[in-house]
Structures are given as C-alpha cells and as structure tokens.
C-alpha atoms as a PDB file:
ATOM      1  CA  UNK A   1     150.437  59.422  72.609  1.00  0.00           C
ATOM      2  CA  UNK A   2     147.556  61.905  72.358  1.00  0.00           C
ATOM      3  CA  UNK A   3     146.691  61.232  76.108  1.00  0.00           C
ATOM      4  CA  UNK A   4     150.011  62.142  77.179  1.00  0.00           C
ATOM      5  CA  UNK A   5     149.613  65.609  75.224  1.00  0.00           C
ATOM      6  CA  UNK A   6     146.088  66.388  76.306  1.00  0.00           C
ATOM      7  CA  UNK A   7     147.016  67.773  79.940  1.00  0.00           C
ATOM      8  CA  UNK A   8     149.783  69.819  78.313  1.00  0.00           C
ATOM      9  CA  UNK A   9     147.624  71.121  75.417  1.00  0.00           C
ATOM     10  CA  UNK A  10     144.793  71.862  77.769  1.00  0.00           C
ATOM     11  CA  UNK A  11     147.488  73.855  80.704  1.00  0.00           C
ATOM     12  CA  UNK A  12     148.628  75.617  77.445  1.00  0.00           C
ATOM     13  CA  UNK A  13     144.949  76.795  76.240  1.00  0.00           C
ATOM     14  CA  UNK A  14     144.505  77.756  79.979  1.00  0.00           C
ATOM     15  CA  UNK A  15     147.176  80.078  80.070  1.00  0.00           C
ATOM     16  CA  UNK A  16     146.853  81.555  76.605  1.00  0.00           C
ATOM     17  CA  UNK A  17     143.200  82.241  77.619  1.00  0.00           C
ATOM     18  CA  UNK A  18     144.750  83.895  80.814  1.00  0.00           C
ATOM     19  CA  UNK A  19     147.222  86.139  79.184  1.00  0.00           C
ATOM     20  CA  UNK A  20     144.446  87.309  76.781  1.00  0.00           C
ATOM     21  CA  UNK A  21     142.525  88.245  79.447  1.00  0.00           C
ATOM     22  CA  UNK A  22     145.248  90.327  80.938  1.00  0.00           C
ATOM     23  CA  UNK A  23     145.815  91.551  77.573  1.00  0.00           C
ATOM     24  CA  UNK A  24     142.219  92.672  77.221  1.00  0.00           C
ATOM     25  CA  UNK A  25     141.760  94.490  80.632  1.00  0.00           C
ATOM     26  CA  UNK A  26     145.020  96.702  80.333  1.00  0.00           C
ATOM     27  CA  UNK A  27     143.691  97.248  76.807  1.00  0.00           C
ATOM     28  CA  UNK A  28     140.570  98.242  77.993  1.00  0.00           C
ATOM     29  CA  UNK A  29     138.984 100.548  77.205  1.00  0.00           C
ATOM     30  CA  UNK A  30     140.310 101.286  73.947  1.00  0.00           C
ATOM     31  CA  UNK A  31     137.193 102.599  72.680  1.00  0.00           C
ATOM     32  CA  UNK A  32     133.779 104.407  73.750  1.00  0.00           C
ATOM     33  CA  UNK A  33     131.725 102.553  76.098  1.00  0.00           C
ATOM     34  CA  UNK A  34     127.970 102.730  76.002  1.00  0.00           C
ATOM     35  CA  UNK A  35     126.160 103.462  79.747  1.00  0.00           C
ATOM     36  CA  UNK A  36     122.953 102.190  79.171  1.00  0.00           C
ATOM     37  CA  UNK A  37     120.109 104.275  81.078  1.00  0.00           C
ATOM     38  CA  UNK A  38     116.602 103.194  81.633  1.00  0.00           C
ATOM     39  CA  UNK A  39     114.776 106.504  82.301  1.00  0.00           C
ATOM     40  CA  UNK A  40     114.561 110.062  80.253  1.00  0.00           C
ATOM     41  CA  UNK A  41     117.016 112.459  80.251  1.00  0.00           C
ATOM     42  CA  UNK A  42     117.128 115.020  83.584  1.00  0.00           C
ATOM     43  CA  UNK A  43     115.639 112.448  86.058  1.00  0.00           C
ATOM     44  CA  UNK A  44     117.619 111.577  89.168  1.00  0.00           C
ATOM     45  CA  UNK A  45     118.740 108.592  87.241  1.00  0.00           C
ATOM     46  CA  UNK A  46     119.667 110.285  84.389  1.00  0.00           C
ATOM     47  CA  UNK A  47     122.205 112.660  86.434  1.00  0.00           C
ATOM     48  CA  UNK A  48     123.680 110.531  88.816  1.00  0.00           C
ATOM     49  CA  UNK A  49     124.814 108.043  85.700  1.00  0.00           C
ATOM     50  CA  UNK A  50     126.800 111.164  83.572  1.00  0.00           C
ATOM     51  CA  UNK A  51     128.208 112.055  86.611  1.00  0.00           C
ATOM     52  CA  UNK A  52     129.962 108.452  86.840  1.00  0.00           C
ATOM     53  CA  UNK A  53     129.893 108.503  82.948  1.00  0.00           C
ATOM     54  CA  UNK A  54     132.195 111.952  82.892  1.00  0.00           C
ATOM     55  CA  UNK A  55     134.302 110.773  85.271  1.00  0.00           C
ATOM     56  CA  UNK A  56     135.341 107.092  84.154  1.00  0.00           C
ATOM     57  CA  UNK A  57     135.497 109.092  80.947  1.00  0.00           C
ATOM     58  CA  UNK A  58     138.332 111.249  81.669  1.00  0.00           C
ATOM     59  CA  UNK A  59     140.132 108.321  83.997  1.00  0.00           C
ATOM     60  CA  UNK A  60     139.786 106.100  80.514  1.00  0.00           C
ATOM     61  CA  UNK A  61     140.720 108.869  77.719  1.00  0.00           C
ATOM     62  CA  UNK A  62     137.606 107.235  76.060  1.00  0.00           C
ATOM     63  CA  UNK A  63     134.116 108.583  75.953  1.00  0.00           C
ATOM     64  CA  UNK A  64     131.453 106.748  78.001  1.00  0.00           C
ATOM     65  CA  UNK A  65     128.490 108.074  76.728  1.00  0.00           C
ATOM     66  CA  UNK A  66     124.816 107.609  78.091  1.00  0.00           C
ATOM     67  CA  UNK A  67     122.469 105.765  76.230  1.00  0.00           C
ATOM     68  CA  UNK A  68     118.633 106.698  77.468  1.00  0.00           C
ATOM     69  CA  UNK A  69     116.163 103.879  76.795  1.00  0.00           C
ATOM     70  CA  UNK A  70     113.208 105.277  78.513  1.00  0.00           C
ATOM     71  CA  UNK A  71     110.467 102.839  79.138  1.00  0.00           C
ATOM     72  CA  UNK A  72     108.771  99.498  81.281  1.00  0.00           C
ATOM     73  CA  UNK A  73     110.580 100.701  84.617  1.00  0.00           C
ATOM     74  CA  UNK A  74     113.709 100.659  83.057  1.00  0.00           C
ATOM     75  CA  UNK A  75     113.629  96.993  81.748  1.00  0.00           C
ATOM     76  CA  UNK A  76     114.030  98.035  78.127  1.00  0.00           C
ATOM     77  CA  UNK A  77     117.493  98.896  78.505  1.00  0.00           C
ATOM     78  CA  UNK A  78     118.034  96.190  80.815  1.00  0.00           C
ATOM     79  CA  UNK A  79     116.994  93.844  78.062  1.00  0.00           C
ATOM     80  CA  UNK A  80     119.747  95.620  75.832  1.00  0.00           C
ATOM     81  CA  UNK A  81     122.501  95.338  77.762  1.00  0.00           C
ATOM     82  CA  UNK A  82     121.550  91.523  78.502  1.00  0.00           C
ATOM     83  CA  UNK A  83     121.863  91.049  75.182  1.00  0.00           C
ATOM     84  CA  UNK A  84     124.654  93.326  74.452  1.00  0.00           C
ATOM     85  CA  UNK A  85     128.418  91.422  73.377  1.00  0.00           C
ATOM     86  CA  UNK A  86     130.089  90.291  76.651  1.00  0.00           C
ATOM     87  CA  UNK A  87     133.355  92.764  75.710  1.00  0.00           C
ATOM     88  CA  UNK A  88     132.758  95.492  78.445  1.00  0.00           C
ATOM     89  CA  UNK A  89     131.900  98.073  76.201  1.00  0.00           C
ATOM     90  CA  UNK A  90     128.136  98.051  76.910  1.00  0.00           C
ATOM     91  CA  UNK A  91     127.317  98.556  80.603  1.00  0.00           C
ATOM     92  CA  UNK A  92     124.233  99.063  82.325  1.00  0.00           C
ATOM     93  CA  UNK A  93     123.671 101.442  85.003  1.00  0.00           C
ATOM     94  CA  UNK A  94     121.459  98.973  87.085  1.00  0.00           C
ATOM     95  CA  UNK A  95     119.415  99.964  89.986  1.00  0.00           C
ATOM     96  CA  UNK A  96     116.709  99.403  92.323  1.00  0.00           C
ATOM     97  CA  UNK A  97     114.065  99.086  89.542  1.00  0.00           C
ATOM     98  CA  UNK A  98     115.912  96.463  87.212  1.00  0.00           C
ATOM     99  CA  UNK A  99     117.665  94.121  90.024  1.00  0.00           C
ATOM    100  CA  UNK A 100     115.290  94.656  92.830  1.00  0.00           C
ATOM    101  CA  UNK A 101     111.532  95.401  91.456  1.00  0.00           C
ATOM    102  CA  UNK A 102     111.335  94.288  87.898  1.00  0.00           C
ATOM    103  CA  UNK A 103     111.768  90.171  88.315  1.00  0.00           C
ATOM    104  CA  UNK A 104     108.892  90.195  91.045  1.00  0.00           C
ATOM    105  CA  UNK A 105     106.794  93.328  88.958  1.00  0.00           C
ATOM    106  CA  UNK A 106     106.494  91.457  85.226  1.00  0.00           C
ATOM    107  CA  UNK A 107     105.762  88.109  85.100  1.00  0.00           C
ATOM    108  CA  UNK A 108     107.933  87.473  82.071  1.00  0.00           C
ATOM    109  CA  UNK A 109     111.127  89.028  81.132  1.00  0.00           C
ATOM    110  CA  UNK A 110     113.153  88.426  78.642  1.00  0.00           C
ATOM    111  CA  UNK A 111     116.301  88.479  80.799  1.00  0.00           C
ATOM    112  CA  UNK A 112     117.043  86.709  84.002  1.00  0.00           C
ATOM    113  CA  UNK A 113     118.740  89.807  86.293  1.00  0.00           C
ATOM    114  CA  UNK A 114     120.978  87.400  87.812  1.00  0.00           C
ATOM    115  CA  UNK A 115     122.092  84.730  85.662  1.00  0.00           C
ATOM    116  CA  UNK A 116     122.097  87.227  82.618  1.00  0.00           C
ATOM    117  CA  UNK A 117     124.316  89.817  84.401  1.00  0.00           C
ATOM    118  CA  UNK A 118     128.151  90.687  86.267  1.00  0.00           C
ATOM    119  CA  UNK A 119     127.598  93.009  88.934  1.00  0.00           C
ATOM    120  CA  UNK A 120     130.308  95.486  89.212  1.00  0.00           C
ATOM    121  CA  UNK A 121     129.585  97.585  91.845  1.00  0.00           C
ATOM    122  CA  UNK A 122     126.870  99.485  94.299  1.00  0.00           C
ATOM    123  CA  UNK A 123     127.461 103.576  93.291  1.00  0.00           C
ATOM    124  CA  UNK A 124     125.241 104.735  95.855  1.00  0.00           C
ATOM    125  CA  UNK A 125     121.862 105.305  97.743  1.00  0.00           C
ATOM    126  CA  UNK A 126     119.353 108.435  98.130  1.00  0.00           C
ATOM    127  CA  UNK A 127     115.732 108.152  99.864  1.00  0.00           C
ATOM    128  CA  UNK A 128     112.478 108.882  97.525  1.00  0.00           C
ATOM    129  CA  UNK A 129     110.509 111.786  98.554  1.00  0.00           C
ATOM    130  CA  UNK A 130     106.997 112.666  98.415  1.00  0.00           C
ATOM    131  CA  UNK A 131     106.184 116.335  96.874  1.00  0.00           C
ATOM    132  CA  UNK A 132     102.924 118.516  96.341  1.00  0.00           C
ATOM    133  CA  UNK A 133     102.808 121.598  94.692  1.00  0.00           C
ATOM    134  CA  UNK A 134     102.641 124.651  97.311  1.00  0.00           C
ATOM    135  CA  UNK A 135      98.960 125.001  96.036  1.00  0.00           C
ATOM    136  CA  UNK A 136      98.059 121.577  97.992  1.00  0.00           C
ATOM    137  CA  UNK A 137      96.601 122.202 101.358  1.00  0.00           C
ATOM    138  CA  UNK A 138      99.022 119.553 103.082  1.00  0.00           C
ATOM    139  CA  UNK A 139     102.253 120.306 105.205  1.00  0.00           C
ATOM    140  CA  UNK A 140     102.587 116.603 106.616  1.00  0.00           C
ATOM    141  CA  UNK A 141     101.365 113.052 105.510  1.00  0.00           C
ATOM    142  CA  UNK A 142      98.545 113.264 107.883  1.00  0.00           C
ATOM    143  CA  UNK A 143      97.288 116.085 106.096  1.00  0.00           C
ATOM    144  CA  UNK A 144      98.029 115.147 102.558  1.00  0.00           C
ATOM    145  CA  UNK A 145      96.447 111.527 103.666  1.00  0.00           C
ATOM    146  CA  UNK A 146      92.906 113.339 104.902  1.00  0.00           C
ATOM    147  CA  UNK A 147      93.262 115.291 101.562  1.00  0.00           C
ATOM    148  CA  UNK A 148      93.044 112.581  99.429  1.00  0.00           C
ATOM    149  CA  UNK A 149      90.004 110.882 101.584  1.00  0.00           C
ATOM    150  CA  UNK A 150      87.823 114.375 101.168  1.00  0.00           C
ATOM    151  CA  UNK A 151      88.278 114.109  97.779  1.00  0.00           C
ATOM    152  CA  UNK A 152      88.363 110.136  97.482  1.00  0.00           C
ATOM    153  CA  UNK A 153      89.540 108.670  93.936  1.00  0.00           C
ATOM    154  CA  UNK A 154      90.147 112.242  92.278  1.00  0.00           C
ATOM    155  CA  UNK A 155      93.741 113.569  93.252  1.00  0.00           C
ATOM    156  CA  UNK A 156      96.028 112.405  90.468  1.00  0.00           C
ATOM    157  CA  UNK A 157      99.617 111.090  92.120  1.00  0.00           C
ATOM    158  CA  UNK A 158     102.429 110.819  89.576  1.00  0.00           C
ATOM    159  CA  UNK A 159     105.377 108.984  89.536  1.00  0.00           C
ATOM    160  CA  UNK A 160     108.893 108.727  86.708  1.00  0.00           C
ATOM    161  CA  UNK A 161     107.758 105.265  85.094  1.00  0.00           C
ATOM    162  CA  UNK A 162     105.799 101.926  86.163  1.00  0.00           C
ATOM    163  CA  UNK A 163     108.163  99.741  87.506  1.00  0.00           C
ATOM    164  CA  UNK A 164     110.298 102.509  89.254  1.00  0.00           C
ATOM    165  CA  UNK A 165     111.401 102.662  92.674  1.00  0.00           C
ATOM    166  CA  UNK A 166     109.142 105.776  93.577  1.00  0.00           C
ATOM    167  CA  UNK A 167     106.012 103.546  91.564  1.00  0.00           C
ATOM    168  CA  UNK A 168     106.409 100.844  94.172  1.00  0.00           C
ATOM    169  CA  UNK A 169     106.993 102.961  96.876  1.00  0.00           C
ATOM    170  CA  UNK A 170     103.829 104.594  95.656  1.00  0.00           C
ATOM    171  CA  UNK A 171     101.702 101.129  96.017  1.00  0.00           C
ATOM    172  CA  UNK A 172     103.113 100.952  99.269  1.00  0.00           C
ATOM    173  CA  UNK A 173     102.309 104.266 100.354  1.00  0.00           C
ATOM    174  CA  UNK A 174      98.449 103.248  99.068  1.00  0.00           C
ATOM    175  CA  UNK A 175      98.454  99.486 100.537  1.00  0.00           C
ATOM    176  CA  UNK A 176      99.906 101.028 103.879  1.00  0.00           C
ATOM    177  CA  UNK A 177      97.355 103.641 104.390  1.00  0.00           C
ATOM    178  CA  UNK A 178      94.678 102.479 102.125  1.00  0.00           C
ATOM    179  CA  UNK A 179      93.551 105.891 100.477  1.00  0.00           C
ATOM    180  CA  UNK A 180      92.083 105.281  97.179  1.00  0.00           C
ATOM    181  CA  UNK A 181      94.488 107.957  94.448  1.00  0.00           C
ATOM    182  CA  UNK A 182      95.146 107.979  90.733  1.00  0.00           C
ATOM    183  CA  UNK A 183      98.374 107.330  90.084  1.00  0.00           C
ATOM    184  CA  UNK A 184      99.441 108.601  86.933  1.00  0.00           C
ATOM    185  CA  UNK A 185     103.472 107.151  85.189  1.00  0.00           C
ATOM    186  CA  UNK A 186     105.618 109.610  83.174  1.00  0.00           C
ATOM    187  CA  UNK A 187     108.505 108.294  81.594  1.00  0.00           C
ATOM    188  CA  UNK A 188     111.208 109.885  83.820  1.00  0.00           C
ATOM    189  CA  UNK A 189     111.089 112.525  87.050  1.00  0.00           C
ATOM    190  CA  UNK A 190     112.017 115.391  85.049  1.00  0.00           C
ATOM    191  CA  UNK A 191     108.548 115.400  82.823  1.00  0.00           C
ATOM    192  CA  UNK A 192     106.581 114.740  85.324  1.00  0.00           C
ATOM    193  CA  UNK A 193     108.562 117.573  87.771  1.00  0.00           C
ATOM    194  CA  UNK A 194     107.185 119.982  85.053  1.00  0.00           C
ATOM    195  CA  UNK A 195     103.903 119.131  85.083  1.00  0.00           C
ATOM    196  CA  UNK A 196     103.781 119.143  89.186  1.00  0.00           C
ATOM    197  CA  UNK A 197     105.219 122.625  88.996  1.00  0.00           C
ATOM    198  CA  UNK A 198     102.843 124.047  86.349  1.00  0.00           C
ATOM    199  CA  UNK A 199     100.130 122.980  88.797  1.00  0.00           C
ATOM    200  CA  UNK A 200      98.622 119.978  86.123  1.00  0.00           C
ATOM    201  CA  UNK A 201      99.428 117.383  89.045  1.00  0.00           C
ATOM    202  CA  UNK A 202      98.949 117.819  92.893  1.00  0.00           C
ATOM    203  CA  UNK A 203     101.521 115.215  94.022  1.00  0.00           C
ATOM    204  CA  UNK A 204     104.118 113.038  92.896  1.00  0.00           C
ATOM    205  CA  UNK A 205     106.987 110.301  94.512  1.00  0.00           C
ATOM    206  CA  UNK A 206     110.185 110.631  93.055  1.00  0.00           C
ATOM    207  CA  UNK A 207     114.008 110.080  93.947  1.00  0.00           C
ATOM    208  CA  UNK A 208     114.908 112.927  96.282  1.00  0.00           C
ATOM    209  CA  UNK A 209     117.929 113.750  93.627  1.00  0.00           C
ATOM    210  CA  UNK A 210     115.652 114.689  91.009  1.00  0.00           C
ATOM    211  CA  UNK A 211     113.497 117.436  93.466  1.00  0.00           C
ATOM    212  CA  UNK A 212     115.942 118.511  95.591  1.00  0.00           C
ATOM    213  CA  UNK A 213     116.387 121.788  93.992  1.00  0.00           C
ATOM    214  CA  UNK A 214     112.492 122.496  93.108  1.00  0.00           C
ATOM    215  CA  UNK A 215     112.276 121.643  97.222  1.00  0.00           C
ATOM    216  CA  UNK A 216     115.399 123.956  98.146  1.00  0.00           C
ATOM    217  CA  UNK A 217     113.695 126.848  96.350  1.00  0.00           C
ATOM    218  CA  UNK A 218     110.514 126.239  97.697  1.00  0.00           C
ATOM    219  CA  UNK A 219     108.817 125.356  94.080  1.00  0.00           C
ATOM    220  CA  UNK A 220     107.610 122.110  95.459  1.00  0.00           C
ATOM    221  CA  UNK A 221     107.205 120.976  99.305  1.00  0.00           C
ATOM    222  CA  UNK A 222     108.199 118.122 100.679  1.00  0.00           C
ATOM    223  CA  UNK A 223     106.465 115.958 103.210  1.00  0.00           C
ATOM    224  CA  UNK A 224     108.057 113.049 103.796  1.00  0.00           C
ATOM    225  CA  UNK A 225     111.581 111.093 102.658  1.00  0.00           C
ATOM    226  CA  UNK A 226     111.458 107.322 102.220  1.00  0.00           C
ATOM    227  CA  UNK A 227     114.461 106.277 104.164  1.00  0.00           C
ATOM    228  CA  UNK A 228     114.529 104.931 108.025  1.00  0.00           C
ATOM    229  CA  UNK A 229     116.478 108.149 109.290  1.00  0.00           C
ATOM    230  CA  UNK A 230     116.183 111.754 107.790  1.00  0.00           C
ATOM    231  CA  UNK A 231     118.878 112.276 105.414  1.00  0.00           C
ATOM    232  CA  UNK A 232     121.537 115.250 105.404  1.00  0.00           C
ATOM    233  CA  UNK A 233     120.622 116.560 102.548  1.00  0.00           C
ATOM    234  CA  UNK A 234     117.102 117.885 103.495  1.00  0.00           C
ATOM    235  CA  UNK A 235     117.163 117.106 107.134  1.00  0.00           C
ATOM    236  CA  UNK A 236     114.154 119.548 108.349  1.00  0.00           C
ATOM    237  CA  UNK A 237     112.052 116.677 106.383  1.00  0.00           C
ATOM    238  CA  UNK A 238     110.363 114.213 108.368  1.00  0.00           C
ATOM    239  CA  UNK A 239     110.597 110.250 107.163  1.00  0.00           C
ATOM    240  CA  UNK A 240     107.335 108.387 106.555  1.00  0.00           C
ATOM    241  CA  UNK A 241     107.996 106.009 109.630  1.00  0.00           C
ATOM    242  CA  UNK A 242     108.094 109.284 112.006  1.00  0.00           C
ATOM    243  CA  UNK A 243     105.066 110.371 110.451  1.00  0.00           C
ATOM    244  CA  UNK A 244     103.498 107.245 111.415  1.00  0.00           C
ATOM    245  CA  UNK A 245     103.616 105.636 107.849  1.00  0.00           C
ATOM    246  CA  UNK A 246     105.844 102.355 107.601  1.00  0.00           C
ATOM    247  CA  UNK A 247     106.973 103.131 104.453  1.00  0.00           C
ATOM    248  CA  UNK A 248     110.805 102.121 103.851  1.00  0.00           C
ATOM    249  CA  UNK A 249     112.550 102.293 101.003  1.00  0.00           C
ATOM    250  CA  UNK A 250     115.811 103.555  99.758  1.00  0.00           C
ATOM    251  CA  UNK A 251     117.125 103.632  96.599  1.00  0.00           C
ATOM    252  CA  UNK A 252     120.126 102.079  95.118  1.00  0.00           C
ATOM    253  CA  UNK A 253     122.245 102.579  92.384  1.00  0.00           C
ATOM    254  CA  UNK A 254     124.843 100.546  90.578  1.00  0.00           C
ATOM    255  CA  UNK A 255     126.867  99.325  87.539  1.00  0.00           C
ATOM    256  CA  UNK A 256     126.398  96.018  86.272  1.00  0.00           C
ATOM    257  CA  UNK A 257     128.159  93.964  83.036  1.00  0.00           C
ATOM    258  CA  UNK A 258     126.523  91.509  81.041  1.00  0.00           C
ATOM    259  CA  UNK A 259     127.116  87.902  82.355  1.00  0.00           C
ATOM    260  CA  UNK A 260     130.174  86.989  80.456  1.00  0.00           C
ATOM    261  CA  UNK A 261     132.475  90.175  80.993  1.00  0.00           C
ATOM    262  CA  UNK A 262     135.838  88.382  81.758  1.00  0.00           C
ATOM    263  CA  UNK A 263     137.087  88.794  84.721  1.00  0.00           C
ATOM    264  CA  UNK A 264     139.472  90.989  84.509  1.00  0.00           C
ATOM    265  CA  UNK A 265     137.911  93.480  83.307  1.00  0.00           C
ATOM    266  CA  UNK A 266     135.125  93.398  85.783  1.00  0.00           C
ATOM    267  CA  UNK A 267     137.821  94.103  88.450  1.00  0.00           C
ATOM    268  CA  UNK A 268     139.369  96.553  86.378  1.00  0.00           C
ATOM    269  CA  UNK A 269     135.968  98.048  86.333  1.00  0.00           C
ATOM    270  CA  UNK A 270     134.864  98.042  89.909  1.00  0.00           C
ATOM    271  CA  UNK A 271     139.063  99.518  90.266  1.00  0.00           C
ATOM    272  CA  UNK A 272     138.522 102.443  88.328  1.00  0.00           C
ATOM    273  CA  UNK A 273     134.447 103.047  89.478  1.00  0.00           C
ATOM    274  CA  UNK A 274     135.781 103.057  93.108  1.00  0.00           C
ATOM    275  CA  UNK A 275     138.507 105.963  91.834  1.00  0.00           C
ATOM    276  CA  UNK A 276     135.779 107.609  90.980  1.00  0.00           C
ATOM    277  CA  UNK A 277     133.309 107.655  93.646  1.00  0.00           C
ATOM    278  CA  UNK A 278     136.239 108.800  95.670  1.00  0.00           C
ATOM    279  CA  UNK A 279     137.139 112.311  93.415  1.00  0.00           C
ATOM    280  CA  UNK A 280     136.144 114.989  95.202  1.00  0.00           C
ATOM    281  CA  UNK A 281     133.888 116.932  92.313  1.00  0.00           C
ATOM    282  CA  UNK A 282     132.453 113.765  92.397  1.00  0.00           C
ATOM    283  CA  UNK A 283     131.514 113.511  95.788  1.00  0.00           C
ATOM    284  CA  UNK A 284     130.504 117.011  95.441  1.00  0.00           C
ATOM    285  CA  UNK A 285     128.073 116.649  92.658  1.00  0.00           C
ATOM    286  CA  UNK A 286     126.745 113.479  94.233  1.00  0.00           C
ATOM    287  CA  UNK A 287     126.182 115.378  97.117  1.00  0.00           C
ATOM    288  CA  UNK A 288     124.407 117.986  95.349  1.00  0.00           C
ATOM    289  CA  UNK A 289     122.108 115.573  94.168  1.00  0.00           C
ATOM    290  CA  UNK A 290     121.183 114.084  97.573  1.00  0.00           C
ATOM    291  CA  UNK A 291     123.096 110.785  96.499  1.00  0.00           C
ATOM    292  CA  UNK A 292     125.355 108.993  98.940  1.00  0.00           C
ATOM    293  CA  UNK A 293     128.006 107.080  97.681  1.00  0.00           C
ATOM    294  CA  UNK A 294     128.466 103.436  98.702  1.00  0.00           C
ATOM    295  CA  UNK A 295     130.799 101.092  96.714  1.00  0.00           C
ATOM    296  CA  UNK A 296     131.124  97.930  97.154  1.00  0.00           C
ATOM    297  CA  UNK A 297     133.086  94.875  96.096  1.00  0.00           C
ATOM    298  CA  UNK A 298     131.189  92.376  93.232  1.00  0.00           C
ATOM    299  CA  UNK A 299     130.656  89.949  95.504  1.00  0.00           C
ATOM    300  CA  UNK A 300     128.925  92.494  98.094  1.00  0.00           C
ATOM    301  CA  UNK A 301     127.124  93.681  95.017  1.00  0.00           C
ATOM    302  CA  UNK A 302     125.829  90.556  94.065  1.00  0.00           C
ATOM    303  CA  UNK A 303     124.553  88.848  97.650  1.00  0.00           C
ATOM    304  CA  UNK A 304     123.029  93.192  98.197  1.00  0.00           C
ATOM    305  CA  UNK A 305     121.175  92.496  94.774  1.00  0.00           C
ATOM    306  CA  UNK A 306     120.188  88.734  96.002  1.00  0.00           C
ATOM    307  CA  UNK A 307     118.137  90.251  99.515  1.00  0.00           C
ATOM    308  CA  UNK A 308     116.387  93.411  97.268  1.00  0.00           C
ATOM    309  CA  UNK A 309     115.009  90.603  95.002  1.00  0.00           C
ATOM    310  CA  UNK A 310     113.584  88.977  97.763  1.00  0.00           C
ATOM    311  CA  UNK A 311     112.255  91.997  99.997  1.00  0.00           C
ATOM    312  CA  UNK A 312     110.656  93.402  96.378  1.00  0.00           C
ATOM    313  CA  UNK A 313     108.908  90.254  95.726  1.00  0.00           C
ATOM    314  CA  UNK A 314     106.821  90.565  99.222  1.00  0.00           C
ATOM    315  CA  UNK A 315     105.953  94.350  98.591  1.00  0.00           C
ATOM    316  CA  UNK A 316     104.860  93.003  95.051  1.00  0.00           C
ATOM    317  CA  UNK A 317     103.136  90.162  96.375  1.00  0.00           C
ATOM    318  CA  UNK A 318     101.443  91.986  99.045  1.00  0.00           C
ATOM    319  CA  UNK A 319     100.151  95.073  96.787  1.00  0.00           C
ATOM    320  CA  UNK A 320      99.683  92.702  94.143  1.00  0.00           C
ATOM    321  CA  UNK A 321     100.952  94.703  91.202  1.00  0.00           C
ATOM    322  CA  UNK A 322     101.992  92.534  89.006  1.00  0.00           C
ATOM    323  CA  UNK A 323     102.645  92.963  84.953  1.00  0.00           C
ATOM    324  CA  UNK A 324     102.422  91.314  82.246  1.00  0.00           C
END
C-alpha cells in the first residue's frame, strides 16, 4: 500500500516545493538586500556596485544597501557571502579578483568560487590603467620603464589591494618587462589615488573607473590602458600591447548568489539586473565611470567565470605569486 502512495506523495512534495518557489520569487524582495563589496568605499568597485545597488533599489521598493568588506583582494567578503543563508538577500558583487584571481592567488580558501556560488550575471567590463603623478618624468611606458631601471628597486608602484585585478596586472607588467619596483597595496583605489596625487607615490595601476576624472583634469597622467583596443572613454591613451608591452587584461564585473539561491529567484534576479543595465542614467553613470555594460545570461556567466579561472591560474603560475 505504501508503494503505491510513494510516487504520488513524492509528485505532490515536487510541486509544493515548486509553487513555493514561485511564491518566493514574486515575493522577493520583500526586504533589504545586502550587496556585499570587497574593496573601500570610493574605488572603482565601490561606485560601479551603488550604481546597480540604487537602481535594483528603486525597481524593488526595498533598499539594497552596500556592504564594504575591505581586505585579501576582496576574498573577505567573498567568504561572507559563501556563507551567507541561500534566501537571496545577501549577494555578492563578484568580479575579476574573487572568480578569476583569488582560487589560483591563495592556496587555501575557505570557499570554493564555483561550487560555493550562483552566478547571476556579467554587469560589465573597463580596462586598468597605469598613472604617474605629473611630477614623473614619463609620458609613455618606454619612458616610465627606463625610469624605473635608472633608479632600479626604489620607485614605489601602488596598487587598491593584493589580490586585485590592477595587483596582478601589476606582476605582469613586472614579469613582462622585468624592471625590478616596489609595489606597495592600499586597501581600495581611492586611498591610494590620494596618496599618488599628494605626490607620496610616483605610480600606481588601478581600474580606469576609479582615475578617470584625476586623468580628465590632468591631476594624474595616464600612459597606458590594459585592454587589447583603446577604449572610448580615454581614447588619446595608448594600450600596453601598442606600446610594445603584452600586457592584457580587462576587468570584469558581476553579481553572483550563494550556491543554493532557488531558482527562481536567480532568474528573477538576472530579469531585473538586465532592466537595469539598460536605464539610461544608468548607462550614463556607467559611462561616466569608463564601465561598459555587458550582461549576460547565468549560464554565459558561469562558462565566462570557468575560462578567467583558467587564464588567471597561468599569469599566477608564471609570476609565481602565490598566497598563503
């Protein structure tokens, strides 16, 4: 008798678990949702996440508010959202740095960056830059490059946190040309902006969205963007690759859920984060901050995360920077 029950029992289950699910995503949000950040307040980061933050807030009616946990290229926050209840209402605002550098960069994590999360979505993509203060005596690579060989272990190179996209770009930029610099981490773009505009640091690599404006007013000059092609947004710059530098990297942004996220809501999710790419003060104030957006489907989002872990764990490999 019970075997004759089971399949109905188990159909019935099924769809209850269904309906709840439906339940939940129309439901959802019905609350404030946390956006967790892994870099300070003010970096490039930082800005492009409360602009998607402000926006999903006033499609939802419900606050999503920022949460900045600054530190270990970003894989403290990382670690919190892992960890945080599977209900939607603690995202991440994943990147470059915690689904394409971190799992080759540390040798132990207390995450796994796939099995551990949903992706959602891709937001978008900017190059990183490489600055000097005006003071430097360097208008192109070249120049910076024979710089740093005059005066050979002493100029200090800074960069928003170890384990960041402009970090690793910096190791590439030294295992490409072999010049011997100090680099020197900050916990975010914006601190270490102020100390490369006070004059306390020659040089620094950062996303292009936190120096665009210090570059536009001529505070800082730039001498080379990251990406394969010049970008729009600064397009009298040079790329490292025209300069004779094969240095390629562009950054990424995206949103990502914690593993168990049902379903539904990860669609409603990637529904409503594609709505807002697609607002115009949004596109606007992306634009303004050299970001270009891309979105993407989850599946896209997860086989785009699958090739950066695996073309991060050469440049790792290679430059053999490796943490503990």
């Amino acid at each position: 008798m019970k075997t004759t029950k089971l399949p109905g029992i188990a159909i019935a289950v099924m769809l209850a678990l269904a309906a709840a699910g439906t339940v939940n995503a129309q439901a959802y949000p019905s609350k404030p949702v946390r956006l967790l950040v892994g870099f300070a307040p003010g970096g490039g980061v930082d800005v492009t996440a409360r602009i998607v933050a402000a926006k999903l807030s006033e499609l939802w009616g419900q606050q999503v508010v920022p949460d900045n946990r600054a530190g270990a290229g970003g894989t403290i926050a990382t670690d919190i959202a892992a960890k945080a209840p599977p209900d939607g209402y603690s995202l991440l605002f994943c990147g470059i740095w915690s689904h394409g550098v971190a799992p080759s960069l540390y040798k132990k994590l207390p995450y796994d960056h796939e099995r551990d999360f949903a992706p959602v979505s891709l937001i978008g993509t900017t190059p990183n830059v490489l600055v000097v203060n005006p003071a430097v005596p360097a208008k192109t690579v070249a120049e910076f490059i024979a710089y740093t060989k005059a005066n050979d272990g002493k100029v200090t190179i800074a960069h928003p946190g170890v384990g960041s996209s402009p970090h690793m770009t910096l190791e590439l930029f030294r295992l490409t040309t072999g010049i011997n610099i100090v680099p020197v981490p900050y916990k975010g773009g914006a601190p270490a902006l102020v100390d490369l505009l006070g004059g306390h640091i020659p040089a620094m690599f950062d996303n292009m969205s936190t120096q665009l404006s210090a570059i536009k007013s001529g505070r800082t000059r730039a001498l080379a963007v990251t990406s394969p092609r010049r970008t729009e947004h600064l397009p009298e710059v040079p790329t490292m690759i025209e300069q004779g530098v094969k240095v390629d990297v562009t950054v990424w942004y995206g949103l990502c859920a914690p593993a168990a996220v049902p379903k539904p809501i990860i669609a409603k999710l990637n529904t409503d984060l594609r709505k807002a790419l697609s607002a115009p003060e949004v596109l606007r104030r992306l634009s303004e901050q050299g970001v270009d957006p891309a979105p993407s489907t989850p599946a896209e989002f997860d086989a785009f995360i699958h090739a950066e872990t695996e073309k991060w764990a050469k440049v790792v490999k290679d430059a053999r920077v490796a943490l503990q």
